[in-house]
C-alpha atoms as a PDB file:
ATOM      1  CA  UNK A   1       0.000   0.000   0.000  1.00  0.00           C
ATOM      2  CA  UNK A   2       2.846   2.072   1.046  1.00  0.00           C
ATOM      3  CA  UNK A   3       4.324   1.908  -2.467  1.00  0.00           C
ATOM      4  CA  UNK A   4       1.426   2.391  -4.717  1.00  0.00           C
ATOM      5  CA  UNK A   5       0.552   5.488  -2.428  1.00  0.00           C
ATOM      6  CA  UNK A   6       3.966   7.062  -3.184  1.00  0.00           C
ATOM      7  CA  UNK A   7       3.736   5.992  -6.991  1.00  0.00           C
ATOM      8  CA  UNK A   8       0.407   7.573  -6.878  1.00  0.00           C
ATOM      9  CA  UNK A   9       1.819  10.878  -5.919  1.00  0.00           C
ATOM     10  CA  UNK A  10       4.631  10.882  -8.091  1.00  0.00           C
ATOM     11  CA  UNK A  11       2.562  10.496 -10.734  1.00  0.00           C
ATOM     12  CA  UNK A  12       0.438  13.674  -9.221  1.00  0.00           C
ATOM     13  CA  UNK A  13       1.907  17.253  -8.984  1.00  0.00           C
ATOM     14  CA  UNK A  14       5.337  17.936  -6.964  1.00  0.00           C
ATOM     15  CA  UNK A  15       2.826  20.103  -4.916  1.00  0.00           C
ATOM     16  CA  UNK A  16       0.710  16.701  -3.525  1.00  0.00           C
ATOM     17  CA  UNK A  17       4.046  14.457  -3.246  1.00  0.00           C
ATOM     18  CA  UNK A  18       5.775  16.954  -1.232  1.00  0.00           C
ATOM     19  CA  UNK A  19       3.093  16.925   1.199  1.00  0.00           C
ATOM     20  CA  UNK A  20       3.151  13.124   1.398  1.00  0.00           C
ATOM     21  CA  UNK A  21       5.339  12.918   4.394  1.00  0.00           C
ATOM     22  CA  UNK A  22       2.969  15.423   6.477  1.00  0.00           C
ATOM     23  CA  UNK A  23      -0.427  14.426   6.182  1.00  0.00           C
ATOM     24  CA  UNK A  24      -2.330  12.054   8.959  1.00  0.00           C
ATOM     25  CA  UNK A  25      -3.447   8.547   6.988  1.00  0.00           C
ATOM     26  CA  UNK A  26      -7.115   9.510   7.425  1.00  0.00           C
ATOM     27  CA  UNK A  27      -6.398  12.236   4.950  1.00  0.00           C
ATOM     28  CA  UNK A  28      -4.600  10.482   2.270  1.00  0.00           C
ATOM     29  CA  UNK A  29      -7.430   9.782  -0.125  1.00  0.00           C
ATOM     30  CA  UNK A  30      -9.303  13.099   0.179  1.00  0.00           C
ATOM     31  CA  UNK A  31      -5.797  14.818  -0.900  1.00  0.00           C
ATOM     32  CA  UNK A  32      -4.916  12.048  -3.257  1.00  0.00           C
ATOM     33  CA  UNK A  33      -8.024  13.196  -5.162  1.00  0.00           C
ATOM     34  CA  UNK A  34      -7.972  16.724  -4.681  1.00  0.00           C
ATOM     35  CA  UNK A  35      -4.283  17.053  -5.811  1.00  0.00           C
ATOM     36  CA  UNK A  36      -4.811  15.528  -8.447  1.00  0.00           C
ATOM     37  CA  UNK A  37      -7.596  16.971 -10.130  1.00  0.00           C
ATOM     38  CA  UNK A  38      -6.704  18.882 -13.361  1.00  0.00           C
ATOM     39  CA  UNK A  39      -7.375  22.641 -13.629  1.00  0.00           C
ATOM     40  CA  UNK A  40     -10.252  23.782 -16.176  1.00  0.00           C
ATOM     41  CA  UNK A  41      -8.529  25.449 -19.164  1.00  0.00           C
ATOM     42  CA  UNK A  42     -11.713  26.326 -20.326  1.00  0.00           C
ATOM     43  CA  UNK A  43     -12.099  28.333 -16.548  1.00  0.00           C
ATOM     44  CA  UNK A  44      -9.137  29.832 -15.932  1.00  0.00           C
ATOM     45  CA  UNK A  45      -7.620  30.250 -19.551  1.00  0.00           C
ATOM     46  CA  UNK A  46      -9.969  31.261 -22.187  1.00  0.00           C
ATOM     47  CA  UNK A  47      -7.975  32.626 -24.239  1.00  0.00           C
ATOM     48  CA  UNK A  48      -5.358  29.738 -24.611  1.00  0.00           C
ATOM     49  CA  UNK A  49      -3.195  30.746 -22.729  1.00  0.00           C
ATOM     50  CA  UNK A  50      -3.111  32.106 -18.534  1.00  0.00           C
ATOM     51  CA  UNK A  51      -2.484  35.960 -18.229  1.00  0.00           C
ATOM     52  CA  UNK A  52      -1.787  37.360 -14.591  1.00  0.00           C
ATOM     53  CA  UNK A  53      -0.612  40.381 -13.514  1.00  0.00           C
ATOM     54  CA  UNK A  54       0.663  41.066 -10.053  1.00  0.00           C
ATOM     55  CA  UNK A  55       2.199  44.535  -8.577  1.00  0.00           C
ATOM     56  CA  UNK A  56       5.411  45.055 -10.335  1.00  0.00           C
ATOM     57  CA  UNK A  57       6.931  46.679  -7.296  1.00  0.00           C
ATOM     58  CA  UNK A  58       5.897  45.056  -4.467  1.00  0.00           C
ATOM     59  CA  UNK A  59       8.259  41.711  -3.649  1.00  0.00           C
ATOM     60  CA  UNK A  60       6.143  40.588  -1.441  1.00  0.00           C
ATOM     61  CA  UNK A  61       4.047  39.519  -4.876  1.00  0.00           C
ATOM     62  CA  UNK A  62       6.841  38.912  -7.122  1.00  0.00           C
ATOM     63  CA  UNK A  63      10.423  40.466  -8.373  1.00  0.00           C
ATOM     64  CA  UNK A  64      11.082  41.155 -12.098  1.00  0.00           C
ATOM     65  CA  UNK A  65      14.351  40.636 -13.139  1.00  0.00           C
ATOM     66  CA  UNK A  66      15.648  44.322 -14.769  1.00  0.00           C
ATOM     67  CA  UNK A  67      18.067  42.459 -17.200  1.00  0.00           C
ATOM     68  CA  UNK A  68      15.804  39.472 -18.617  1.00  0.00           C
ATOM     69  CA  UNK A  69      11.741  40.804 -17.212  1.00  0.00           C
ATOM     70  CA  UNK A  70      11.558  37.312 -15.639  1.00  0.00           C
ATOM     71  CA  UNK A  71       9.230  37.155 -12.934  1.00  0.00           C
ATOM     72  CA  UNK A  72      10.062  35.530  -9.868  1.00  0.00           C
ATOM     73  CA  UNK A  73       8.538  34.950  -6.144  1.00  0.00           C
ATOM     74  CA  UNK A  74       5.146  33.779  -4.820  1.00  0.00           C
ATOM     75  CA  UNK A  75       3.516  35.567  -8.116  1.00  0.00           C
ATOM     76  CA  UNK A  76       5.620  33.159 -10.798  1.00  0.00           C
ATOM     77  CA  UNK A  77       5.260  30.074  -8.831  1.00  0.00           C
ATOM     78  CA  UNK A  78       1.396  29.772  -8.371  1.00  0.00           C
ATOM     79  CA  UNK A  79       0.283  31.279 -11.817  1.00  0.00           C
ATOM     80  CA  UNK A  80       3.648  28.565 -13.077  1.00  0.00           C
ATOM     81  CA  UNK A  81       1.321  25.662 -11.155  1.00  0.00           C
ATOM     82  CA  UNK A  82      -2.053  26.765 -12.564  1.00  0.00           C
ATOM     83  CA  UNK A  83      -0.931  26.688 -15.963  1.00  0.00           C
ATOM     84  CA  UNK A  84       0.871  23.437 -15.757  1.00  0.00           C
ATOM     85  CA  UNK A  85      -2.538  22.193 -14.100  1.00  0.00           C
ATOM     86  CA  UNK A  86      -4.385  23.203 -16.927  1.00  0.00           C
ATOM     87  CA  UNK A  87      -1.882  22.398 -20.122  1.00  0.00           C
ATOM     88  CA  UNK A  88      -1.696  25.929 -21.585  1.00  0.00           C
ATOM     89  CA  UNK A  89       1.297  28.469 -21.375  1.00  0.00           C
ATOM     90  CA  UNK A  90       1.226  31.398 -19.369  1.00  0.00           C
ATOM     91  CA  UNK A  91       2.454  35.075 -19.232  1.00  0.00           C
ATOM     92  CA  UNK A  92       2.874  37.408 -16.180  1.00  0.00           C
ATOM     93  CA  UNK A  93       2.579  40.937 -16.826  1.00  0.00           C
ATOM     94  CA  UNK A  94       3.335  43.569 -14.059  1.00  0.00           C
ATOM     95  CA  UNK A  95       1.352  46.521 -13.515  1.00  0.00           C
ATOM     96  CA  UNK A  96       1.962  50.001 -11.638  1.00  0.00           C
ATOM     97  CA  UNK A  97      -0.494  50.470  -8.730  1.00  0.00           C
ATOM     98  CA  UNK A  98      -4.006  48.221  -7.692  1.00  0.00           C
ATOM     99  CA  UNK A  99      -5.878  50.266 -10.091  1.00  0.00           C
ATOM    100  CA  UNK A 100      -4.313  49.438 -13.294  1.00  0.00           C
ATOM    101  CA  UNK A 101      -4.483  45.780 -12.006  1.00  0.00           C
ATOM    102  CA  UNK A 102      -8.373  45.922 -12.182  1.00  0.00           C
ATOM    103  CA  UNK A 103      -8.536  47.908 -15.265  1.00  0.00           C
ATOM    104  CA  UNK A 104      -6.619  44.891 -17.088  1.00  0.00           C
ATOM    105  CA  UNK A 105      -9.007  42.436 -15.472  1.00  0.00           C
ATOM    106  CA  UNK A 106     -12.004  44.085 -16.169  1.00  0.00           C
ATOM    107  CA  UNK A 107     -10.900  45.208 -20.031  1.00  0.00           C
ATOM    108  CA  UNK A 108      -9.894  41.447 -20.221  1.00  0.00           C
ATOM    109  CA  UNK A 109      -6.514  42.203 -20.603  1.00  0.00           C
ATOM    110  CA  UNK A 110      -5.574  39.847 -17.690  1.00  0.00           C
ATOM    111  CA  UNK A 111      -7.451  36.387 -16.600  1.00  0.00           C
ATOM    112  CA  UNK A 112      -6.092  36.750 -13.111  1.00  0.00           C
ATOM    113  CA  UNK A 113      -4.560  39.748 -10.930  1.00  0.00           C
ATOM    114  CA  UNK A 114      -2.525  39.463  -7.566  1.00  0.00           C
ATOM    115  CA  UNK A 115      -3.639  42.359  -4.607  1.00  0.00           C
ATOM    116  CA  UNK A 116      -3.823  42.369  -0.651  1.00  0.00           C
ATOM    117  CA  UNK A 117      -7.585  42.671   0.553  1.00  0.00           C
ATOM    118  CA  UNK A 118      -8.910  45.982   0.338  1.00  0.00           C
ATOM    119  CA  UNK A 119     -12.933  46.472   0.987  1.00  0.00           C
ATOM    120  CA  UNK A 120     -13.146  49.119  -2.211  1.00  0.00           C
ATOM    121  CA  UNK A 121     -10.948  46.663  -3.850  1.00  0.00           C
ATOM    122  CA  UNK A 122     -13.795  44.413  -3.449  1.00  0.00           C
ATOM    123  CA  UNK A 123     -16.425  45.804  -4.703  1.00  0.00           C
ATOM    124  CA  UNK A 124     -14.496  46.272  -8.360  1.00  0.00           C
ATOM    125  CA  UNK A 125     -12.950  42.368  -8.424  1.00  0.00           C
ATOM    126  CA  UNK A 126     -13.602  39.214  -6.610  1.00  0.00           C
ATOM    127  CA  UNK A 127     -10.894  37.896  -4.274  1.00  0.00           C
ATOM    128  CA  UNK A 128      -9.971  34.496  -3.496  1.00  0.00           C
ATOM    129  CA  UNK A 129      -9.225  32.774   0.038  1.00  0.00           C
ATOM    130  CA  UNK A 130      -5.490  34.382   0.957  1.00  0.00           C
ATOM    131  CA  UNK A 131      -2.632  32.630   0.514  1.00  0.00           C
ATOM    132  CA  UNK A 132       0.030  34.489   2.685  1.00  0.00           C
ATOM    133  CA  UNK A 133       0.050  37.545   5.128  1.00  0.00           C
ATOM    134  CA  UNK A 134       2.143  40.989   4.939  1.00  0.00           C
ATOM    135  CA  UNK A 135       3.370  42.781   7.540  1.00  0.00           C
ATOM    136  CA  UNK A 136       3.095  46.491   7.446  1.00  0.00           C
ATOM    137  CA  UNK A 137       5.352  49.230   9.646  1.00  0.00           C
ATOM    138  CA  UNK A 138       7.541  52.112   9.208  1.00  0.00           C
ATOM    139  CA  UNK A 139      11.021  52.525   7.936  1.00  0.00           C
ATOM    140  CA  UNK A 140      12.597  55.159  10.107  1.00  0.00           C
ATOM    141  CA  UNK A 141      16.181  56.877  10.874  1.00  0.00           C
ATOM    142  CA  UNK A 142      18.366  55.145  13.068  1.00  0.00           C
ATOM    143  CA  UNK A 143      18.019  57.676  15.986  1.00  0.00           C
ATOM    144  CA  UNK A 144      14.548  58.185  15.825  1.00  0.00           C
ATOM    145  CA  UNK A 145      12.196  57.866  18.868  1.00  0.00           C
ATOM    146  CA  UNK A 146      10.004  55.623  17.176  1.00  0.00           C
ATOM    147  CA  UNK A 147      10.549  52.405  18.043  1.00  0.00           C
ATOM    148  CA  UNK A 148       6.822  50.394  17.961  1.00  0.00           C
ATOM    149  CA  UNK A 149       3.840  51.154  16.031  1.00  0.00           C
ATOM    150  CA  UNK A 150       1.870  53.025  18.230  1.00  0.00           C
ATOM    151  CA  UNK A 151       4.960  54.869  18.848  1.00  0.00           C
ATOM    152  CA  UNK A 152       4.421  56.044  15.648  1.00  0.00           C
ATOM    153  CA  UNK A 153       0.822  57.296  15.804  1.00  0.00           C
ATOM    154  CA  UNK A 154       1.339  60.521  18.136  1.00  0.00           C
ATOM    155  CA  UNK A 155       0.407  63.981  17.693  1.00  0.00           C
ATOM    156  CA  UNK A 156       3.216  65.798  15.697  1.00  0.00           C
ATOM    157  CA  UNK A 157       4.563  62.462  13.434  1.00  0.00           C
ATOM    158  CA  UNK A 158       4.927  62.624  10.020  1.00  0.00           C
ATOM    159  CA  UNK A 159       4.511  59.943   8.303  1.00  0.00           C
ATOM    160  CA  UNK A 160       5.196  59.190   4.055  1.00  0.00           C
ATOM    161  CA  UNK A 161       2.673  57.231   2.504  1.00  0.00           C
ATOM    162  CA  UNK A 162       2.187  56.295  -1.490  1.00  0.00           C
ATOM    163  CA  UNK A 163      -1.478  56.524  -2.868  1.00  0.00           C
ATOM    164  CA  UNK A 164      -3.944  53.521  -3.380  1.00  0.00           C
ATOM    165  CA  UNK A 165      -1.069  51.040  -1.429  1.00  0.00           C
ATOM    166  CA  UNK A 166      -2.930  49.089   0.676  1.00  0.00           C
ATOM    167  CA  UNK A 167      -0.607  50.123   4.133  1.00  0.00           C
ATOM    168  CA  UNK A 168      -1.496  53.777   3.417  1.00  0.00           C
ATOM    169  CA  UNK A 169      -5.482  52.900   2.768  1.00  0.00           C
ATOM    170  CA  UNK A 170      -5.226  50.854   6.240  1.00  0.00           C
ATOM    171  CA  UNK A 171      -3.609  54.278   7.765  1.00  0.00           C
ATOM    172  CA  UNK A 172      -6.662  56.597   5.866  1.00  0.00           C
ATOM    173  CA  UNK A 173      -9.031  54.651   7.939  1.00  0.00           C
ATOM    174  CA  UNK A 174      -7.235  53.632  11.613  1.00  0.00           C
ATOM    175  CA  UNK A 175      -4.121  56.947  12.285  1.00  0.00           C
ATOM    176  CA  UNK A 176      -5.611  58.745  15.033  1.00  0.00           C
ATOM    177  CA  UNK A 177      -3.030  61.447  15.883  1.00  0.00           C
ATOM    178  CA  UNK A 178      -0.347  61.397  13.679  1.00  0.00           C
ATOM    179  CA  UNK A 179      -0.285  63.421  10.046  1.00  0.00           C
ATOM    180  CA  UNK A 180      -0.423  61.060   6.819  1.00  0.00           C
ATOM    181  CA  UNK A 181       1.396  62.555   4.272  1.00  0.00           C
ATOM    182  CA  UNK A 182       0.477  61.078   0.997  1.00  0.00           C
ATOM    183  CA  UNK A 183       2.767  60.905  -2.103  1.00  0.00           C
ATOM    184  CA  UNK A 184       0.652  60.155  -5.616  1.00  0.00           C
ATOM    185  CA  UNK A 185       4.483  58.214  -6.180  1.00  0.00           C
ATOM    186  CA  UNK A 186       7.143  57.171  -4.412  1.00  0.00           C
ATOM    187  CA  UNK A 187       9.733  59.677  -4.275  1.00  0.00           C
ATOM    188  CA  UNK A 188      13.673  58.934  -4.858  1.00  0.00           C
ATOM    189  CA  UNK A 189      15.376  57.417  -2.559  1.00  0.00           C
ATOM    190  CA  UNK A 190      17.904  59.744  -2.248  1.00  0.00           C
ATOM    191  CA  UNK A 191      14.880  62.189  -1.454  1.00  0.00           C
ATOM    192  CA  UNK A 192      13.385  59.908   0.636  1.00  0.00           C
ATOM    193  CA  UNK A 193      16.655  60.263   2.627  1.00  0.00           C
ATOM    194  CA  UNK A 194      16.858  63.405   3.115  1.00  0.00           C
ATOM    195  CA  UNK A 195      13.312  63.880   4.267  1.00  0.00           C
ATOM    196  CA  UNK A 196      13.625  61.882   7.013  1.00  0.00           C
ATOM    197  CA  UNK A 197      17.344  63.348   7.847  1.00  0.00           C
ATOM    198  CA  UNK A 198      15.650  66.667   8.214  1.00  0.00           C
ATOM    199  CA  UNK A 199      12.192  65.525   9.929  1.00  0.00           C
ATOM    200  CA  UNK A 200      10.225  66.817   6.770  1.00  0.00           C
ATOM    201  CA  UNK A 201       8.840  63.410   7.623  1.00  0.00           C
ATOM    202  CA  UNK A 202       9.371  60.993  10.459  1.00  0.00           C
ATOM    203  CA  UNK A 203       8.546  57.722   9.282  1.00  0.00           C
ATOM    204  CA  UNK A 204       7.734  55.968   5.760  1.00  0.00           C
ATOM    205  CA  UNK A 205       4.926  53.415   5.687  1.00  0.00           C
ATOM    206  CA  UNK A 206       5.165  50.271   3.792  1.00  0.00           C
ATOM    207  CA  UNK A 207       5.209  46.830   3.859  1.00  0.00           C
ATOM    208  CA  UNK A 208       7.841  45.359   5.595  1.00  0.00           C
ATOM    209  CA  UNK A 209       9.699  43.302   3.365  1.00  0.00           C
ATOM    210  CA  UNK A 210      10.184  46.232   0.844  1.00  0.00           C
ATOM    211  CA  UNK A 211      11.681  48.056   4.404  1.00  0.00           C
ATOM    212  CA  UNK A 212      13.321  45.512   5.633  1.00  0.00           C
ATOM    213  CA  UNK A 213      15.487  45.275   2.245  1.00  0.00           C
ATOM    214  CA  UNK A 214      15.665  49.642   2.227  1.00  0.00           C
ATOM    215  CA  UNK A 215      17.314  49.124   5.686  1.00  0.00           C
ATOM    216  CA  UNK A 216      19.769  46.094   4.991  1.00  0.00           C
ATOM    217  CA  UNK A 217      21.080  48.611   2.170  1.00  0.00           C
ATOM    218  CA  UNK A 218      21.737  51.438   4.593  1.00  0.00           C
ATOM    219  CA  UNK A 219      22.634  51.683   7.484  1.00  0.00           C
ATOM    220  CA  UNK A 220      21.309  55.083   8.585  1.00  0.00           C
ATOM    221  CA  UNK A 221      17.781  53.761   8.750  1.00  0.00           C
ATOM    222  CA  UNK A 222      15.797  50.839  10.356  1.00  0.00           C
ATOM    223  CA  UNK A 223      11.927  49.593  10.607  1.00  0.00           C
ATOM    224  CA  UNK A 224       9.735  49.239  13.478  1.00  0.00           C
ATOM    225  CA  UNK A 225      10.058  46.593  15.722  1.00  0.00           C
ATOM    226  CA  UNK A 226       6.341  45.785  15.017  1.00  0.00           C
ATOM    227  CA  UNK A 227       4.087  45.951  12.021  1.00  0.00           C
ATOM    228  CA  UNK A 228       0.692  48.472  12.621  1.00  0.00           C
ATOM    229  CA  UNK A 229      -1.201  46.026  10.495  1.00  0.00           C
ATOM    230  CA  UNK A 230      -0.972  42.496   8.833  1.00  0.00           C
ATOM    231  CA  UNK A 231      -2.863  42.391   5.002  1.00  0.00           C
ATOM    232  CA  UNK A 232      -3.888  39.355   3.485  1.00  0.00           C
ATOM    233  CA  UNK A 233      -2.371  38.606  -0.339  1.00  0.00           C
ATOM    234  CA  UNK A 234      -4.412  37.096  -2.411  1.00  0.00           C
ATOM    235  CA  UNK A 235      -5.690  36.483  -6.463  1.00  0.00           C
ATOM    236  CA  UNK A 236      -8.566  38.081  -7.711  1.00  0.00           C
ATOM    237  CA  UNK A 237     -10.802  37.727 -11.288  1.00  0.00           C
ATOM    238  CA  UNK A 238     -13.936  39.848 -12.861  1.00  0.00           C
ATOM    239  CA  UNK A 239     -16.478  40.323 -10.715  1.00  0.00           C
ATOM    240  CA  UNK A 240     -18.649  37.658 -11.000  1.00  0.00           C
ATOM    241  CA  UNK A 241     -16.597  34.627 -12.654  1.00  0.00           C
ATOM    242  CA  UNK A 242     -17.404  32.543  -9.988  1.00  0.00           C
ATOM    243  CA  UNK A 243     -16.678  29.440 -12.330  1.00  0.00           C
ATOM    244  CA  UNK A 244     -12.513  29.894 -12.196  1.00  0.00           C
ATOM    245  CA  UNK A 245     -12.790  31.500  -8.871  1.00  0.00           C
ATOM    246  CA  UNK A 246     -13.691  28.328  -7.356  1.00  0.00           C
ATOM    247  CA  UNK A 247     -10.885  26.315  -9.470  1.00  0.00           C
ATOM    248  CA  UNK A 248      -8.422  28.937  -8.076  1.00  0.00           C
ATOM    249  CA  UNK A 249      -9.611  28.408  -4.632  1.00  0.00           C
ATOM    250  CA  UNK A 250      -9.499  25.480  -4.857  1.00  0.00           C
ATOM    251  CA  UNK A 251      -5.891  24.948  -5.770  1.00  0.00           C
ATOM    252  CA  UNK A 252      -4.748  27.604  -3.030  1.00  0.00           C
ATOM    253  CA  UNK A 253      -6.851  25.151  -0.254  1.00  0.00           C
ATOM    254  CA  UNK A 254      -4.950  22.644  -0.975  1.00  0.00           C
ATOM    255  CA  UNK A 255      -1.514  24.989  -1.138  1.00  0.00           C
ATOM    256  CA  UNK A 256      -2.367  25.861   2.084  1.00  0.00           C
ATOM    257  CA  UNK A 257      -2.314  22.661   2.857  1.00  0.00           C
ATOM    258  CA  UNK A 258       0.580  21.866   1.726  1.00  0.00           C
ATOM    259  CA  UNK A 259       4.279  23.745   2.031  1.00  0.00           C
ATOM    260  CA  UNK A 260       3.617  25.041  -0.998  1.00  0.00           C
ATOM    261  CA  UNK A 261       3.502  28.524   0.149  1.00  0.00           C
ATOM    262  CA  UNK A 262       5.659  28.088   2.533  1.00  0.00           C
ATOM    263  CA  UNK A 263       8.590  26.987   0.204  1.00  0.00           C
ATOM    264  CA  UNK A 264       7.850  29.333  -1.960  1.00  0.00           C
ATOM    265  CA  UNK A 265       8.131  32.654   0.421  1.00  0.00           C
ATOM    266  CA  UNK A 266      11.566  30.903   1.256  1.00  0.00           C
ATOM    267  CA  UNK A 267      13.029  30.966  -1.827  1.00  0.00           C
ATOM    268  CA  UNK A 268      12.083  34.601  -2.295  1.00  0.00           C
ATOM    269  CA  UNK A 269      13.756  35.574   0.711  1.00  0.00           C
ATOM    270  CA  UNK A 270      10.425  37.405   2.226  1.00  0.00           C
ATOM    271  CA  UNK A 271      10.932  39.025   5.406  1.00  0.00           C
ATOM    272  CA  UNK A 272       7.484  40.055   7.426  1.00  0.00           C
ATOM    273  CA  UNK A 273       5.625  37.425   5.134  1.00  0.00           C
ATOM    274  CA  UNK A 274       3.745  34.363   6.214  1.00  0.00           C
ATOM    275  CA  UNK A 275       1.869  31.528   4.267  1.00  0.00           C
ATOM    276  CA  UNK A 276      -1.520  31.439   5.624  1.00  0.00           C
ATOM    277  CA  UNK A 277      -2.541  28.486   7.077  1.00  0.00           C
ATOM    278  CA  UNK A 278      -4.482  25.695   6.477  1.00  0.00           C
ATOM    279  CA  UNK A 279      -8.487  25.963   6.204  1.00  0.00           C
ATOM    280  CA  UNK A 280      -8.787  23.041   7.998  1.00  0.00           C
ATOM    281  CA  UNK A 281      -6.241  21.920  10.702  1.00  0.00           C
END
């Protein structure tokens, strides 16, 4: 029995065999079927062939390679899965900002778009269960008196913010005393810099792998010890197309089930990101 099971897995995706060694015997044939069902191409891939697009700028989505445009992270591996599911190719474009994600959805330019949970977000696309959570904080100077989150949200703080980011929409609706400044793009670095150097701001909010990497590279500046909020990543499709929603949820169930996820955040070298866990535990 023990060797037909693993045969049967090898024969499955490297998603369902990798998860072989984890899962509780009473569990084996559910996930034995579920892995192994085929995606819809018909669902999720109308056209032929499976077009996402994901935030070109934000890591904790995906990186794109300035010398060859080759996506890689979380992004590149599940839409990568999907299509091999499903037998068609696949092509990941980025995009500049949440808003330019829905327009490609909704124009059809796109059969599948990657943003963190956002109620107006909502009401334009459909999103599917998460698949991992973001930390969000504040990149600060070195000497700075901020050391928490709530240190952060006092009467006289500053604090940088780029429009329709989903850290500075959570800030619109829950800063109480501190001053959101918001930037329609993100400046310069080198600007950046010197803002905080001379207190025309006090602290940048972001998410906190993009920090955590803006710190590593220099040393006059660090993040908060804590994140203000977590946000949950996840795919969304037109409004309405509940058909390859539910073959997209279904997959990320069982990812979630799996170390999928998991593997995947490691190999992108996430800080402040977590898989989400398992529906069912």
């Amino acid at each position: 029995m023990r060797k037909l099971t693993a045969r049967f897995f090898r024969s499955c995706s490297p998603l369902a065999y990798a998860y072989n060694g984890r899962m509780v015997r009473s569990q084996w044939l559910v996930f034995l079927v579920l892995a192994c069902l085929p995606v819809m191409a018909a669902d999720i891939a109308p056209s032929g062939t499976l077009r996402a697009t994901f935030l070109g700028n934000n890591p904790v989505q995906g990186t794109v390679d300035p010398k060859t445009d080759t996506v890689s992270g979380p992004v590149a591996d599940i839409v990568k899965e999907l299509a091999r599911r499903a037998g068609v190719p696949y092509v990941i474009t980025p995009s500049v900002g949440a808003k330019a994600v829905i327009e490609r959805l909704n124009n059809g330019d796109a059969d599948i778009g990657f943003l963190a949970w956002e109620a107006e977000r909502a009401r334009q696309v459909d999103f599917t269960i998460p698949y991992s959570l973001m930390g969000s904080s504040y990149l600060i100077p070195a000497n700075s008196p901020i050391h928490s989150a709530a240190d952060a949200d006092r009467a006289g703080v500053k604090i940088g913010a780029v429009g329709d980011q989903s850290p500075t929409i959570y800030l619109q609706q829950h800063l109480k005393n501190a001053k959101l400044i918001i930037w329609p793009t993100a400046p310069a670095f080198e600007e950046l810099q010197k803002m905080l150097a001379t207190g025309e701001v006090d602290a940048l909010a972001g998410n906190r792998a993009r920090l955590m990497t803006d710190a590593g590279n220099h040393p006059g500046l660090r993040v908060a010890q804590d994140n203000f909020t977590v946000l949950e990543q996840a795919i969304v499709v037109r409004k309405g197309d509940t058909a390859k929603l539910k073959v997209i949820n279904d997959f990320l169930e069982e990812a979630r089930g799996s170390t999928f996820i998991r593997d995947s955040l490691a190999r992108a070298k996430l800080a402040g990101v977590e898989p989400e866990p398992p529906l069912h535990q």
